[in-house]
Protein backbone atom coordinates (compact mmCIF):
# COMPACT_ATOMS: atom_id res chain seq x y z
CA UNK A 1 -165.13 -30.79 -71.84
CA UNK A 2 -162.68 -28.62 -70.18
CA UNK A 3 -160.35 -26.13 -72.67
CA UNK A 4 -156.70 -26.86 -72.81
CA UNK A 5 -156.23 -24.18 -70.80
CA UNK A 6 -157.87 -25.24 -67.89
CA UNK A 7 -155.65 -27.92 -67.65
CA UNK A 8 -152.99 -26.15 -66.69
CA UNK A 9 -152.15 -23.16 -63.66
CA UNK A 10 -152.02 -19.53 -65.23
CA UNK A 11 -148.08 -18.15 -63.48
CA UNK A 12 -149.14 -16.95 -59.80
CA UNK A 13 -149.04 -13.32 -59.30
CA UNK A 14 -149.10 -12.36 -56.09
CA UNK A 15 -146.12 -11.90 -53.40
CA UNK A 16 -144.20 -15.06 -52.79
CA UNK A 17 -143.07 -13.69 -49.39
CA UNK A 18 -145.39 -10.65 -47.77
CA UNK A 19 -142.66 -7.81 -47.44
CA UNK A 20 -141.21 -7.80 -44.03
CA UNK A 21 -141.43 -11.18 -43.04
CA UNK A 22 -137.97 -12.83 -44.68
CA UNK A 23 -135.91 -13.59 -42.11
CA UNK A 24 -139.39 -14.98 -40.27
CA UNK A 25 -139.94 -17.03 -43.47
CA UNK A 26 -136.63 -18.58 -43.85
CA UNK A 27 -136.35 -19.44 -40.30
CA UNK A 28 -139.82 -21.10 -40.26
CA UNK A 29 -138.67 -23.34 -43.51
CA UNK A 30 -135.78 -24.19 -41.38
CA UNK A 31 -138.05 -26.21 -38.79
CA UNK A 32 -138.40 -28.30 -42.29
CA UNK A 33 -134.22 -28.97 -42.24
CA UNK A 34 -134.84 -29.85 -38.53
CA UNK A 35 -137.22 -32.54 -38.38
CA UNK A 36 -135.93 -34.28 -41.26
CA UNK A 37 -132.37 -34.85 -39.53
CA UNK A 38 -134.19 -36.42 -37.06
CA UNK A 39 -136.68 -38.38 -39.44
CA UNK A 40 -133.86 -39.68 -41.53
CA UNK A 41 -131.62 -40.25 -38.50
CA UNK A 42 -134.16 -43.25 -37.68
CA UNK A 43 -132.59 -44.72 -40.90
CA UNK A 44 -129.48 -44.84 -40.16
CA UNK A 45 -130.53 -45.79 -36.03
CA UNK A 46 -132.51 -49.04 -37.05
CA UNK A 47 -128.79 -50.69 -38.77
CA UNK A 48 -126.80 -49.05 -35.33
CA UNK A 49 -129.01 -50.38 -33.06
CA UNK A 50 -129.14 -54.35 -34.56
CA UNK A 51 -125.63 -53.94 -34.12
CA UNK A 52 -125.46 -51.97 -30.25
CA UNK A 53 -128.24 -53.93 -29.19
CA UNK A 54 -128.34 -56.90 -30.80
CA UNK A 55 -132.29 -56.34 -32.48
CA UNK A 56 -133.10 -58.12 -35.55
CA UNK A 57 -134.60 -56.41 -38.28
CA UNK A 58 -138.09 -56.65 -37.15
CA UNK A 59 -137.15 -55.31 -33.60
CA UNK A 60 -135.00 -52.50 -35.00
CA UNK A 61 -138.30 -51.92 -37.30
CA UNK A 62 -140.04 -50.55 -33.95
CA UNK A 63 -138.00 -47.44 -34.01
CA UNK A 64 -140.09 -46.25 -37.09
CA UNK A 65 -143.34 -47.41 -35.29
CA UNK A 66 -142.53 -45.52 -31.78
CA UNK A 67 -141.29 -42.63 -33.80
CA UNK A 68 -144.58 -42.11 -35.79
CA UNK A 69 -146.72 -43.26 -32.86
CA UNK A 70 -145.58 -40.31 -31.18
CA UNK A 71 -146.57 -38.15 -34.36
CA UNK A 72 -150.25 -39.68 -34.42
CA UNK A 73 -150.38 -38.66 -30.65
CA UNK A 74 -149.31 -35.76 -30.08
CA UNK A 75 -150.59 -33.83 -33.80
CA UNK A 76 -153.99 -33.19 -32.92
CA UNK A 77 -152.97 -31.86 -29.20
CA UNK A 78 -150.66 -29.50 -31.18
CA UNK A 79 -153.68 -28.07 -33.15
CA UNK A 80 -154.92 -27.61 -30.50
CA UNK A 81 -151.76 -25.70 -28.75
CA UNK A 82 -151.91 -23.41 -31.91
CA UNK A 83 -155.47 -22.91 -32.09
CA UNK A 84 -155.18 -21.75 -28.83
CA UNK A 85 -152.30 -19.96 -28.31
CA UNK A 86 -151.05 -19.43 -31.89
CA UNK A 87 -148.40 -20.91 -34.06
CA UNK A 88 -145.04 -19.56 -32.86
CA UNK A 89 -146.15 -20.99 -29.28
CA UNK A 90 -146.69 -24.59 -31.10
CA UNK A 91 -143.17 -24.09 -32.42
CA UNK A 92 -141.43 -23.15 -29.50
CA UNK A 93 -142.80 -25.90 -27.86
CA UNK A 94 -141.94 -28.39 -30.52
CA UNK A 95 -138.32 -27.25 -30.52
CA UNK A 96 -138.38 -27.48 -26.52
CA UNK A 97 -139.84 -31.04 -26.95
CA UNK A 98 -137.36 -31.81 -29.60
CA UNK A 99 -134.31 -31.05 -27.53
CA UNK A 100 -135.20 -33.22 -24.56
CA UNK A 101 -135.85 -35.77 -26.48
CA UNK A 102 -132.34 -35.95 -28.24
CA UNK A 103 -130.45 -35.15 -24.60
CA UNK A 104 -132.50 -38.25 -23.62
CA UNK A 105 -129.90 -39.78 -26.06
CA UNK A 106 -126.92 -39.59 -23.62
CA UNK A 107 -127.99 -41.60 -20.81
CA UNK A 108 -129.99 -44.14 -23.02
CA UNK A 109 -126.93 -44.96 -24.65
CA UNK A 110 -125.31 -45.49 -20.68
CA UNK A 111 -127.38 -48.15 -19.79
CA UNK A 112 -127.84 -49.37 -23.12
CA UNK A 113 -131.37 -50.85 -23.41
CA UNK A 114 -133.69 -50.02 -26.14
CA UNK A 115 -136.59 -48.83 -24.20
CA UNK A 116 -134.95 -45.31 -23.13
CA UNK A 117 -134.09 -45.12 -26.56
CA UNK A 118 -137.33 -45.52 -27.68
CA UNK A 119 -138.69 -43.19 -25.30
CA UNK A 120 -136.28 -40.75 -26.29
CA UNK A 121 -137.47 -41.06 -30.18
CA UNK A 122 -140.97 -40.58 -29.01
CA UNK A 123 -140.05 -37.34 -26.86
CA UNK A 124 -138.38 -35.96 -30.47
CA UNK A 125 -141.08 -37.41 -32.46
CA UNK A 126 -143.77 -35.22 -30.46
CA UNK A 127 -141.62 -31.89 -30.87
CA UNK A 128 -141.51 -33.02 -34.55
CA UNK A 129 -145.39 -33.26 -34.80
CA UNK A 130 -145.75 -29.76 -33.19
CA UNK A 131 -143.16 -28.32 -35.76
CA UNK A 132 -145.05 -30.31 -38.60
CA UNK A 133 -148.48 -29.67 -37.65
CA UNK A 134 -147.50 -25.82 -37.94
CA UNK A 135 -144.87 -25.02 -40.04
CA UNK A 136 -146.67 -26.53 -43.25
CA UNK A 137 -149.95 -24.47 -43.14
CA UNK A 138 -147.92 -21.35 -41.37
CA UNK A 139 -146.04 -21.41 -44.87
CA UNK A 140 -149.54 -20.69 -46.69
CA UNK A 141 -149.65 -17.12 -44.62
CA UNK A 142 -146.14 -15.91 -45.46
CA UNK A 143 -147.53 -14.93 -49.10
CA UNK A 144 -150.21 -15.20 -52.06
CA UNK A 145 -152.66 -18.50 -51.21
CA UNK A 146 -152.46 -19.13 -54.71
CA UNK A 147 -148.72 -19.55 -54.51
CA UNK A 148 -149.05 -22.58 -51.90
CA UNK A 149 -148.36 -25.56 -53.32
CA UNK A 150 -145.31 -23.74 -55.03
CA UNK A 151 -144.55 -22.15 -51.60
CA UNK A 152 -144.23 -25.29 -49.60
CA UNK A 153 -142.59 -27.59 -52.02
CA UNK A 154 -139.79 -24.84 -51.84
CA UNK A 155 -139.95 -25.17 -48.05
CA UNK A 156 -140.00 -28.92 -48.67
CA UNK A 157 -136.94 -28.54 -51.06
CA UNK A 158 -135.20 -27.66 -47.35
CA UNK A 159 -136.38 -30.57 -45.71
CA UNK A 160 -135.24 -32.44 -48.74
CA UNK A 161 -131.33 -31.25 -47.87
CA UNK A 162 -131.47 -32.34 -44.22
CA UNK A 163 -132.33 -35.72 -45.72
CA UNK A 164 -129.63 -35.21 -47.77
CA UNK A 165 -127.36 -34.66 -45.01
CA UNK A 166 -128.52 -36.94 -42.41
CA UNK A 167 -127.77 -40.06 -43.66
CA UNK A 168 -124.21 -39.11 -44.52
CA UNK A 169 -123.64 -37.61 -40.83
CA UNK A 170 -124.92 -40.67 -39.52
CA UNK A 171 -122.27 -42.67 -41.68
CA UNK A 172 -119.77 -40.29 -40.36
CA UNK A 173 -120.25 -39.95 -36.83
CA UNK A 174 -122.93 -42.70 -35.88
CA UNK A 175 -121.12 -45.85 -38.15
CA UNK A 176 -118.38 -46.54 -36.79
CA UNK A 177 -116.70 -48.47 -39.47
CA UNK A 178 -116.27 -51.83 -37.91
CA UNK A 179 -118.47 -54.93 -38.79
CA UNK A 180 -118.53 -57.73 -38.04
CA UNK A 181 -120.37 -61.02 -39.21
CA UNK A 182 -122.26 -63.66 -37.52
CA UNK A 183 -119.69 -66.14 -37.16
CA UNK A 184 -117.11 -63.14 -35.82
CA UNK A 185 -119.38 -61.93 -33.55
CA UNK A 186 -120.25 -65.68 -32.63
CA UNK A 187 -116.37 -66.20 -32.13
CA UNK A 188 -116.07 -63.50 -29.26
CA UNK A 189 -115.77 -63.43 -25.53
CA UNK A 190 -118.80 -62.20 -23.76
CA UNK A 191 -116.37 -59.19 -22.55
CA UNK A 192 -114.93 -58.34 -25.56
CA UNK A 193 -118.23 -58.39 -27.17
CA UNK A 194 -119.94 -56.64 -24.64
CA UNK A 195 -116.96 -54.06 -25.43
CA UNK A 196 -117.65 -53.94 -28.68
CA UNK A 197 -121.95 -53.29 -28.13
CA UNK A 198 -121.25 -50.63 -25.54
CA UNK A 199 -119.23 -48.74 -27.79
CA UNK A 200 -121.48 -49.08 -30.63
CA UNK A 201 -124.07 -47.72 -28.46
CA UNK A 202 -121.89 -44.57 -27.52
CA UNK A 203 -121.40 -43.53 -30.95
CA UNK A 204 -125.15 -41.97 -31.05
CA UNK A 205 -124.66 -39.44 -28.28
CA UNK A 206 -122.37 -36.87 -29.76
CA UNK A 207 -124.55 -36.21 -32.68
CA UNK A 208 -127.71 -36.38 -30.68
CA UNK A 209 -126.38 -33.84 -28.28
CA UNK A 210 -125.03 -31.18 -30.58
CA UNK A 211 -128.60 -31.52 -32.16
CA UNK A 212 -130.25 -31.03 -28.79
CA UNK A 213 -128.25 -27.79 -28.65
CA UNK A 214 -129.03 -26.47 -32.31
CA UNK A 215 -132.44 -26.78 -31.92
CA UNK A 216 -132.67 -24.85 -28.98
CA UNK A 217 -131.17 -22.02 -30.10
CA UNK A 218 -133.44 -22.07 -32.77
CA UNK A 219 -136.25 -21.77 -30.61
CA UNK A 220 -134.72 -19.03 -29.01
CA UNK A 221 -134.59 -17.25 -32.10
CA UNK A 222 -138.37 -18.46 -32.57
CA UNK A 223 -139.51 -16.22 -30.05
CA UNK A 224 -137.71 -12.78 -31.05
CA UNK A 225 -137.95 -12.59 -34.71
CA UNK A 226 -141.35 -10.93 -36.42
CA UNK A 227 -143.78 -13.05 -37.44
CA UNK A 228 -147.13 -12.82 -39.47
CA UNK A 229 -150.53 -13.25 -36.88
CA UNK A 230 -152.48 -15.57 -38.29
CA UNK A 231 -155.93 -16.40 -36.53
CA UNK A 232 -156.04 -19.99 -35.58
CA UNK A 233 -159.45 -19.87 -33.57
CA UNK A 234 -161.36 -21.92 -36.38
CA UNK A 235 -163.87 -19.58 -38.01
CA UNK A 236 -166.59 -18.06 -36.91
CA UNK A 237 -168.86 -18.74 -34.46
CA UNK A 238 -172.46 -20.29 -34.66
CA UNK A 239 -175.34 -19.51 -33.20
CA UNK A 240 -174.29 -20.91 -29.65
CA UNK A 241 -170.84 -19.07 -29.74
CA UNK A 242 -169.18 -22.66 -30.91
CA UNK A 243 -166.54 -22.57 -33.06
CA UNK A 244 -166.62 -25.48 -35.67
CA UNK A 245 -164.59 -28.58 -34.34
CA UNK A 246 -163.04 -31.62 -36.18
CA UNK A 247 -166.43 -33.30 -36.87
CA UNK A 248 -166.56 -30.65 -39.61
CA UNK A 249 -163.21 -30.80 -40.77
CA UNK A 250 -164.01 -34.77 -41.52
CA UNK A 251 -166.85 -33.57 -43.21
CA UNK A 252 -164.69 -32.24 -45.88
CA UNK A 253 -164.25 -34.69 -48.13
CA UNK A 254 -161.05 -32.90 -50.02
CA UNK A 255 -159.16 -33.13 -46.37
CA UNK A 256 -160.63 -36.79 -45.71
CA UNK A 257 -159.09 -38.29 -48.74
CA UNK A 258 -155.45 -36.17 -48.75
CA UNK A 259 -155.18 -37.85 -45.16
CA UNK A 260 -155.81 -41.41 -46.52
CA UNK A 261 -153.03 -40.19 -49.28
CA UNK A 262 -151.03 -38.88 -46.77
CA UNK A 263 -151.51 -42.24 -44.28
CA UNK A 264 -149.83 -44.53 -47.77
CA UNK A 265 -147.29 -41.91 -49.06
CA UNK A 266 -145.40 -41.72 -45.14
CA UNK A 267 -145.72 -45.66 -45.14
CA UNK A 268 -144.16 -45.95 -48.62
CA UNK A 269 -141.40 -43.93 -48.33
CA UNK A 270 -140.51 -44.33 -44.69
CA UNK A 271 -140.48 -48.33 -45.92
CA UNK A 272 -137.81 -47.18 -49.12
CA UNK A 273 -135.42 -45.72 -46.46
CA UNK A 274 -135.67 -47.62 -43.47
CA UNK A 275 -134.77 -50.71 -45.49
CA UNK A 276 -132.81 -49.09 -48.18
CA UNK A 277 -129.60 -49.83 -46.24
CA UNK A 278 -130.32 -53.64 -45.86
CA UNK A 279 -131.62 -53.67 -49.49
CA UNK A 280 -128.47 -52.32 -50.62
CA UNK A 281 -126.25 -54.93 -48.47
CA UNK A 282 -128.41 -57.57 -49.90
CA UNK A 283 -128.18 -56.75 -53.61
CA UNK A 284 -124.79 -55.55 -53.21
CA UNK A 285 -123.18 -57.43 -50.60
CA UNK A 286 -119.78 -56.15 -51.90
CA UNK A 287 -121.15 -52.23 -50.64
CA UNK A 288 -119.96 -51.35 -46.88
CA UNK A 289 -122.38 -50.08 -44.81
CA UNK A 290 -120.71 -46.36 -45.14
CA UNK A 291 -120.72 -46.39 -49.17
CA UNK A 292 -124.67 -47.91 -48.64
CA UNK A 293 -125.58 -44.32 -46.11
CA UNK A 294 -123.67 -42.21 -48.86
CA UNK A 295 -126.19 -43.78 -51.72
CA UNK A 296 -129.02 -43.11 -49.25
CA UNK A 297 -127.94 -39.56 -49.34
CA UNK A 298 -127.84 -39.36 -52.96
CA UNK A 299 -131.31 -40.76 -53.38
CA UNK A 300 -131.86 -37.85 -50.98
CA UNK A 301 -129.99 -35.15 -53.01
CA UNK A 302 -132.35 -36.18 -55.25
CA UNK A 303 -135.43 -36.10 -53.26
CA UNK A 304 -134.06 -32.40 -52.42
CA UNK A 305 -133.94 -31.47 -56.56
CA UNK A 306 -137.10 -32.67 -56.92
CA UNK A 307 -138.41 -30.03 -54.93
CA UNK A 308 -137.37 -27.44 -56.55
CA UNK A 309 -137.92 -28.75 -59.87
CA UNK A 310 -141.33 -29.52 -58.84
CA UNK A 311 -141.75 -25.62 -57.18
CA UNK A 312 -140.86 -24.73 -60.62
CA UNK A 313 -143.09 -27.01 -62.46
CA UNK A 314 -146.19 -25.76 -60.38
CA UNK A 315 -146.20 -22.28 -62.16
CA UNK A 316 -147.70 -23.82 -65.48
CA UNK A 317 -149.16 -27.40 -64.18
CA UNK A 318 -152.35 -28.82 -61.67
CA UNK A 319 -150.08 -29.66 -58.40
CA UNK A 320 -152.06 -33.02 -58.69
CA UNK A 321 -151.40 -34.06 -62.13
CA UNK A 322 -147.81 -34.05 -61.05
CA UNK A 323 -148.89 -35.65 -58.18
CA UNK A 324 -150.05 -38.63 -59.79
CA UNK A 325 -147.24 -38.97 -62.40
CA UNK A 326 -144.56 -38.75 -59.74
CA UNK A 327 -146.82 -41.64 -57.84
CA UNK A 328 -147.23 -43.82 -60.79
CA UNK A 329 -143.42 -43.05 -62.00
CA UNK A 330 -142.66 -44.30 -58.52
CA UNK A 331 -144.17 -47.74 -58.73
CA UNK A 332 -142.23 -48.37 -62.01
CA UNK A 333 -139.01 -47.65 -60.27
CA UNK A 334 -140.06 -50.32 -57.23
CA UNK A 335 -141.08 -52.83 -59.52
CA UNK A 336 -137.28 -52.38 -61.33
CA UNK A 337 -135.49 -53.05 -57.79
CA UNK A 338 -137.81 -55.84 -57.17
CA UNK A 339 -136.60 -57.65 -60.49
CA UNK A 340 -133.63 -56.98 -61.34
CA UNK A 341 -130.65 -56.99 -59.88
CA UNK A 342 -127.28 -56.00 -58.20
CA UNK A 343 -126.37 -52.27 -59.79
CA UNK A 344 -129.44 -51.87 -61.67
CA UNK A 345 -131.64 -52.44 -58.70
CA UNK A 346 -129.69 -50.44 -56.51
CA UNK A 347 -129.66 -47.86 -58.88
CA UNK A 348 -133.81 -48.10 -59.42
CA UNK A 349 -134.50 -47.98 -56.09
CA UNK A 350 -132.16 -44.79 -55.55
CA UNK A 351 -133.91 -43.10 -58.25
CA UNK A 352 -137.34 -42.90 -56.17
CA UNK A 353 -135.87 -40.27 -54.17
CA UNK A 354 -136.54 -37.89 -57.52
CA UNK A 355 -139.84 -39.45 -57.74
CA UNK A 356 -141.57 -38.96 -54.28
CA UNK A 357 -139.96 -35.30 -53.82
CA UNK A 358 -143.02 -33.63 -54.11
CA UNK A 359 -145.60 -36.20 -53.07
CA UNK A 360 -145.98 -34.81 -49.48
CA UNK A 361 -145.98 -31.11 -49.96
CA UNK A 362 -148.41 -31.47 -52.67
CA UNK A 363 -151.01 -33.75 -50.66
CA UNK A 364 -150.79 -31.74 -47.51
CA UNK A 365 -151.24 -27.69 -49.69
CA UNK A 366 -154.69 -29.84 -51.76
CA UNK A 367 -155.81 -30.59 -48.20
CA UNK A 368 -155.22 -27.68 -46.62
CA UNK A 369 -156.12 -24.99 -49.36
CA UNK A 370 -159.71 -24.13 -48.82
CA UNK A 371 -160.13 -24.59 -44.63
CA UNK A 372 -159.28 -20.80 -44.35
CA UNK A 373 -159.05 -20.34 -40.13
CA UNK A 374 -159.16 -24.54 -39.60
CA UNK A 375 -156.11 -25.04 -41.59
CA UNK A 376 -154.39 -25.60 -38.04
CA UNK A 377 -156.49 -28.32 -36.72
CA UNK A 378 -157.14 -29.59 -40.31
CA UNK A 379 -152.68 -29.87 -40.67
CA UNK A 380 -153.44 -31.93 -37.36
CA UNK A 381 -155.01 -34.50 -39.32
CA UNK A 382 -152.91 -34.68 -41.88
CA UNK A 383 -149.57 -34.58 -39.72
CA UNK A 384 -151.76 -37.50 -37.85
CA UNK A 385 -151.71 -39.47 -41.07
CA UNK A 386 -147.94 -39.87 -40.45
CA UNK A 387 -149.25 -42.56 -38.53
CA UNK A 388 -148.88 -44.66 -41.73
CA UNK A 389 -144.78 -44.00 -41.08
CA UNK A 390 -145.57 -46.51 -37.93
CA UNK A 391 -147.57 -49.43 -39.35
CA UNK A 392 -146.43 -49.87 -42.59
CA UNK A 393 -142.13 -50.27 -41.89
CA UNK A 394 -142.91 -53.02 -39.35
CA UNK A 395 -145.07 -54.90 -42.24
CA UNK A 396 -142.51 -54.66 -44.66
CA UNK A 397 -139.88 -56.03 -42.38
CA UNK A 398 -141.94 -58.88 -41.09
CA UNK A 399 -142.76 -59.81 -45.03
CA UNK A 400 -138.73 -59.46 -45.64
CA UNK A 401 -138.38 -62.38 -43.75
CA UNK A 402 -141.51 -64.76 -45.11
CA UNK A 403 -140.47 -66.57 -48.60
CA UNK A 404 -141.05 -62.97 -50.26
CA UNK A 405 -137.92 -61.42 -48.93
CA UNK A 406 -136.83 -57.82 -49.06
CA UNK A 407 -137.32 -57.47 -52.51
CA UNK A 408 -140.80 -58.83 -52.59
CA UNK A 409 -141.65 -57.10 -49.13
CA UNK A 410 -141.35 -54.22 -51.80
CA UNK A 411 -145.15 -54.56 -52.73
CA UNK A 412 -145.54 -52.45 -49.34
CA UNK A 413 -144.50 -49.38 -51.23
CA UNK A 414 -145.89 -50.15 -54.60
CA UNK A 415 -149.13 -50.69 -53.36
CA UNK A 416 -149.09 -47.56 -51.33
CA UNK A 417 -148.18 -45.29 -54.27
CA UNK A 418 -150.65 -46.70 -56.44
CA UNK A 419 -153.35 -45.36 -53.97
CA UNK A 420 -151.49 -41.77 -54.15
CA UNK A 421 -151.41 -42.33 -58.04
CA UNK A 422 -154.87 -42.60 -57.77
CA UNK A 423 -155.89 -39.62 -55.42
CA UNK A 424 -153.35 -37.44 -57.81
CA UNK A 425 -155.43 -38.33 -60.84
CA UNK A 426 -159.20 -37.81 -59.40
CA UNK A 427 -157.96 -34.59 -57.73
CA UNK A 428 -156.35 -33.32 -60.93
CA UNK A 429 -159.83 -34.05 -63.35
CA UNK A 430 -161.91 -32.31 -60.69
CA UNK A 431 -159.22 -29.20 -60.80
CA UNK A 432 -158.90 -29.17 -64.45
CA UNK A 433 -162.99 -29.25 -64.91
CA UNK A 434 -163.00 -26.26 -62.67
């Protein structure tokens, strides 16, 4: 039986940031601000566009599937970009990627039809998969290795505030205020409705193109500023000069089972926010769509303390018995917003923000930690996972409108983080018997 004290992490030692590489550092863990304005944009774009383009909530559902489709595409072609050619070339080219895709924004929202759009959101959502696939093992080489998981979920903590902020910049500058009902909307000439669509549609490319811009000074910066060299070629070499490929990676069963983790915990929570808007106008029909983005972006201030509680946390506990408590912690919270009602469920379902803060970052540093040189191509499979961010939003919505209804299309989620409950809590008796 294992001793107390192998239940728990001894305080890491070594350097949380090798000297001289700062300003490399911090700039790297802002790629993690930068994707999630764009991730948590989709949020705010799927109650825009029903109104712009008249979708209903299944269609406006597909934004999430296109978006993650292009992460499951383009995540193992990154690997191989950075196995290649290294990792600051994977993140140039993810930031280039990134920026077309959001100028792509401005003449989508000129001829007004959802498929540029959606093109557009795939073009961003492949820059975000290069940026994904190798900012989060990149992190691992700025320091100690046994400072990881503490490591990332502080990078994390940085995604966590562009969550924060996206959803309130998208009630700013993307909601315009003005809604209207069925019967108003019913009640209106086709020109002064078509008035009213067009400029719906118009309020996305402002804030699309002064993202466009950011990023790409960012990548400019990217390709000046010192960073560490990490080899990415995959090991060593057998007896035929091969390097080992991904049908070794799957062989490791610790990587297999993060990415099944991974696949649930990107459904579940891109499910809580994609819907959380609608959930909230449902419960609380009295909230306008404005007040409903700000309490998105408090679940997401949340999501961001989390993080950095969690960092904190990791210096005396296993990563993965916090894992599974913030998994199963999260299920009690759904099941509260599935039965009860107005404030209370509002208020439950805000809450999992705190709860799923450090869900990712800890899956993705338990599946990454012992592939040495095929961390690149093993983050690949992992970032691929995000998949799950495509398949499962779409089911929800569909089972929002069957007799369950939004609150019962909430089993989505709760079954999802009762598979990550589970991973958390075989991961963390194999750690602690170690």
């Amino acid at each position: 039986m294992a001793s107390d004290k192998s239940r728990t992490q001894p305080p890491p030692r070594g350097p949380f940031i090798h000297p001289g590489y700062g300003a490399g550092f911090m700039l790297v863990v802002s790629l993690f601000f930068i994707w999630a304005i764009a991730n948590n944009f989709n949020d705010i774009l799927i109650r825009q566009f029903q109104k712009a383009l008249a979708l209903d909530r299944a269609e406006a559902g597909l934004i999430q599937f296109v978006y993650y489709i292009g992460y499951f595409t383009m995540a193992l072609p990154a690997g191989l970009v950075m196995r290649r050619f290294g990792y600051r070339a994977g993140i140039i080219t993810g930031l280039l990627l990134y920026a077309a895709g959001a100028l792509l924004f401005w003449p989508a929202a000129e001829v007004r039809l959802y498929l540029p759009f959606l093109a557009a959101l795939y073009i961003i959502a492949c820059g975000a998969a290069f940026l994904e696939t190798a900012a989060n093992p990149y992190v691992v080489a700025f320091g100690d290795p046994g400072r990881a998981s503490q490591r990332l979920n502080f990078a994390h903590a940085f995604n966590g505030l562009g969550s924060v902020l996206a959803p309130a910049l998208g009630g700013i500058f993307i909601f315009s205020g003005i809604e209207h009902g069925h019967a108003a909307l019913a009640s209106m000439s086709p020109a002064d409705l078509e008035a009213y669509r067009a400029a719906e549609a118009q309020m996305v490319q402002m804030p699309y193109l002064i993202l466009a811009i950011v990023v790409a000074l960012v990548a400019l910066a990217v390709a000046f500023v010192p960073l560490p060299t990490v080899d990415t070629s995959g090991g060593a070499a057998d007896a035929d000069g091969k390097r080992p490929g991904l049908a070794s990676l799957l062989r490791q069963r610790g990587l297999t089972r993060a990415v099944v983790a991974q696949f649930f915990y990107i459904g579940a929570q891109v499910s809580l926010w994609s819907f959380f808007v609608d959930f909230v106008k449902e419960t609380a029909p009295a909230v306008s769509e404005k007040h409903a983005a700000f309490l998105l972006s408090g679940s997401l201030v949340l999501f961001m303390l989390g993080r950095f509680i969690g960092a904190a946390l990791m210096t005396r506990f296993l990563p993965a018995r916090l894992l599974a408590i913030a998994a199963a912690s999260t299920i009690a919270l759904i099941t509260l917003a599935a039965f009860l009602s107005g404030t209370a469920a509002v208020a439950a379902l805000t809450l999992t923000g705190l709860t799923t803060s450090i869900i990712f970052p800890t899956i993705f540093s338990l599946g990454v930690r012992d592939l040495g040189p095929r961390a690149s191509l093993g983050a690949s499979l992992l970032i691929m996972s995000i998949v799950g961010g495509a398949i499962l939003p779409p089911l929800m919505g569909l089972l929002s409108q069957t007799a369950l209804g939004l609150r019962g299309s909430l089993l989505v989620p709760a079954i999802s983080c009762a598979i990550i409950a589970l991973y958390g809590w075989r991961q963390a008796t194999r750690d602690a018997a170690i």
